[in-house]
C-alpha atoms as a PDB file:
ATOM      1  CA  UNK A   1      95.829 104.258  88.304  1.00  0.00           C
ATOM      2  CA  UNK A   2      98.322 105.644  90.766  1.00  0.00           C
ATOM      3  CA  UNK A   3      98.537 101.989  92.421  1.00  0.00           C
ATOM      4  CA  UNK A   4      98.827 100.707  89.140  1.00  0.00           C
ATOM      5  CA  UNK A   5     101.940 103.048  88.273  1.00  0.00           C
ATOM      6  CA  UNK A   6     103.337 102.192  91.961  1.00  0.00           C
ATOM      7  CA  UNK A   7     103.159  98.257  91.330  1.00  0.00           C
ATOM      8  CA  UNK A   8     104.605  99.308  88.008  1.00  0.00           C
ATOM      9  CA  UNK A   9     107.828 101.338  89.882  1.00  0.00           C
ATOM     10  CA  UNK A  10     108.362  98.828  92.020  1.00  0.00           C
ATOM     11  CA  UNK A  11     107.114 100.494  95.132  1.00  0.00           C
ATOM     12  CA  UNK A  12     106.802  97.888  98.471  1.00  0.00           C
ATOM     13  CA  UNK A  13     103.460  96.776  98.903  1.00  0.00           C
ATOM     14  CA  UNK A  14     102.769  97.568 102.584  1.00  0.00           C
ATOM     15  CA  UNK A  15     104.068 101.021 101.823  1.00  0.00           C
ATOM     16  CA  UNK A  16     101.170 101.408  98.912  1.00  0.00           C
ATOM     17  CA  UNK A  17      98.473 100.027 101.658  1.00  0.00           C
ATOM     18  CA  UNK A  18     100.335 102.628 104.227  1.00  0.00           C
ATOM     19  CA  UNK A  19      99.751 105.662 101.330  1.00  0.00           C
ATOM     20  CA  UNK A  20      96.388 104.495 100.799  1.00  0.00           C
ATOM     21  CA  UNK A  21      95.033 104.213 104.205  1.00  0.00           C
ATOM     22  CA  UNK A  22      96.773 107.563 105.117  1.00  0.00           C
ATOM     23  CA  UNK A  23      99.158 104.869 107.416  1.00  0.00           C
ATOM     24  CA  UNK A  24     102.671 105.727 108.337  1.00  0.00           C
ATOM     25  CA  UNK A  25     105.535 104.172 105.618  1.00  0.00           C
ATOM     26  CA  UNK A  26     107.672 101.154 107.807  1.00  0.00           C
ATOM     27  CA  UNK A  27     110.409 102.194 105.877  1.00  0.00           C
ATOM     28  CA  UNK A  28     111.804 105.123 107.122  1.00  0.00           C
ATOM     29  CA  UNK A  29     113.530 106.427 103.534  1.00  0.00           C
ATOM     30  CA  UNK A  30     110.410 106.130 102.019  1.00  0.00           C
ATOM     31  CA  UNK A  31     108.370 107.985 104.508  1.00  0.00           C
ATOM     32  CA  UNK A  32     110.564 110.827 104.275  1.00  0.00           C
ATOM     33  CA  UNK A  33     110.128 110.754 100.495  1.00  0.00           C
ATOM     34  CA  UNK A  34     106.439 111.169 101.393  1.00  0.00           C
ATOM     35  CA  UNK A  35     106.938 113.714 103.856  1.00  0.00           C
ATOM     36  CA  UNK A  36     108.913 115.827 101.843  1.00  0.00           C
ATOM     37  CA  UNK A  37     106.268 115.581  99.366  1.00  0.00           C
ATOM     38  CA  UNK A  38     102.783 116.538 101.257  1.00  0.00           C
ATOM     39  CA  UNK A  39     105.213 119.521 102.735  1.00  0.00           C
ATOM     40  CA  UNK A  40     106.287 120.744  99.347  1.00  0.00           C
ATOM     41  CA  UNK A  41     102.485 120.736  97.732  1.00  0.00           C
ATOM     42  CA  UNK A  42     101.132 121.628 101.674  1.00  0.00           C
ATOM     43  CA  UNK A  43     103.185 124.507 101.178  1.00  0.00           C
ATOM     44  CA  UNK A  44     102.856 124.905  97.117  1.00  0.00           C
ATOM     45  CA  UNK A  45     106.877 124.641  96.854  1.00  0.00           C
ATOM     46  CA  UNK A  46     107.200 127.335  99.857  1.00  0.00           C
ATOM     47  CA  UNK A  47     109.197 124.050 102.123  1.00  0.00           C
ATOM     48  CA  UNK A  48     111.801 125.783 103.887  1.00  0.00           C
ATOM     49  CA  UNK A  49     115.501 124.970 103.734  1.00  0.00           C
ATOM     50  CA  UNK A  50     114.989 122.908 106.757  1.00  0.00           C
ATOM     51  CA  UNK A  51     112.364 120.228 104.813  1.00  0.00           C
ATOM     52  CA  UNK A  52     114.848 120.224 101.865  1.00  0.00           C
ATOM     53  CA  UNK A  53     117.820 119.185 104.312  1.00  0.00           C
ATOM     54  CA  UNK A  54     115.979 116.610 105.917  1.00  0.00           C
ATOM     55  CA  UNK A  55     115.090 115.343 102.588  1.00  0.00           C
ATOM     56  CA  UNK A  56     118.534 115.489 101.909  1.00  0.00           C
ATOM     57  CA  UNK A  57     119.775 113.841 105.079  1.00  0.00           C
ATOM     58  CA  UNK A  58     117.112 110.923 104.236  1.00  0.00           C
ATOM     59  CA  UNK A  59     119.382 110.184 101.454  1.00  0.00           C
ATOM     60  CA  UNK A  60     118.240 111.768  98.376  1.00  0.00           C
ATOM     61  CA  UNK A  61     120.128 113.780  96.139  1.00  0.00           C
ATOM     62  CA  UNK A  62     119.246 117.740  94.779  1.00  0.00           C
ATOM     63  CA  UNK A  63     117.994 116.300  91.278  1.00  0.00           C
ATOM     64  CA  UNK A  64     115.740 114.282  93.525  1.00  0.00           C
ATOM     65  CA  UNK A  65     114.327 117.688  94.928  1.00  0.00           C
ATOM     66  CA  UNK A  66     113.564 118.302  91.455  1.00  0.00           C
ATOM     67  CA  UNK A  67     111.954 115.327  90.981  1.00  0.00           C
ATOM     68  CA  UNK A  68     109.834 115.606  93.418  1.00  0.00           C
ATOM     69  CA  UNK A  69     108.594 118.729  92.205  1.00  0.00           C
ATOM     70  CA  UNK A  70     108.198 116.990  88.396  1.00  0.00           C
ATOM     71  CA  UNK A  71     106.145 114.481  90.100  1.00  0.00           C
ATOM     72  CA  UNK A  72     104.033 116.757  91.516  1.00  0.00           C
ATOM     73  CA  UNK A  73     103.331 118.681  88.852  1.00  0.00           C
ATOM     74  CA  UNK A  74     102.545 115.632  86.991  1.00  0.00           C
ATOM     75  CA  UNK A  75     100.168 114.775  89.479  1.00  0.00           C
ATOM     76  CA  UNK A  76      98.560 118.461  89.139  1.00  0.00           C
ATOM     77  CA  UNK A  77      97.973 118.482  85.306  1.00  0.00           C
ATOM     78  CA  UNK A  78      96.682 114.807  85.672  1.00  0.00           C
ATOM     79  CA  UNK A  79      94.172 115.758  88.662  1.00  0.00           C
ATOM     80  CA  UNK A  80      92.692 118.519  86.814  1.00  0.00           C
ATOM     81  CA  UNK A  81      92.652 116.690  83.260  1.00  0.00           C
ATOM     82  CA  UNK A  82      90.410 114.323  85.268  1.00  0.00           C
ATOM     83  CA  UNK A  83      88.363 116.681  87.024  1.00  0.00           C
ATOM     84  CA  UNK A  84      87.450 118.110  84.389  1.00  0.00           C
ATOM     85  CA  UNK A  85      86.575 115.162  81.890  1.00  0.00           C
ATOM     86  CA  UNK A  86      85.251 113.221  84.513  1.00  0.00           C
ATOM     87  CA  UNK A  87      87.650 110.197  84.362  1.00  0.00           C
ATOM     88  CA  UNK A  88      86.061 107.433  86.197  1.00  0.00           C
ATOM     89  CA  UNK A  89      87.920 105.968  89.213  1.00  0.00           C
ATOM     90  CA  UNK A  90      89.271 102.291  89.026  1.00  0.00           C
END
């Protein structure tokens, strides 16, 4: 599903392979987008003002913090919807 969505978004295809193999993004924005990402759940939102400026430097905006966040919560509620029903995988 998540590849799915990431086709869907528009999202490079050798950075989906890269997220799915656990492979470094090529592009640099979008591996900070990642990064920012496995900090902020790593650290369950606890990132540091340092992780948020990098983020920042990257070239995302504040809302984009935000989103990030969304996402992730998103992410959360869907995991344990399909933990618990026992969604089967693609």
């Amino acid at each position: 599903g998540h590849t799915f969505l990431s086709r869907q978004a528009g999202v490079p295809e050798d950075a989906i392979q890269a997220l799915r193999n656990g492979q470094p993004i090529a592009d640099a924005r979008l591996q900070s987008l990642r990064g920012f990402a496995e900090r902020v759940v790593e650290t369950r939102g606890f990132a540091g003002q340092d992780a948020v400026d990098a983020f920042l430097a990257a070239g995302y905006s504040r809302a984009q913090v935000l989103e990030v966040v969304t996402i992730i919560a998103t992410k959360t509620i869907s995991n344990y919807t399909n933990h618990l029903t026992a969604t089967p995988l693609e």
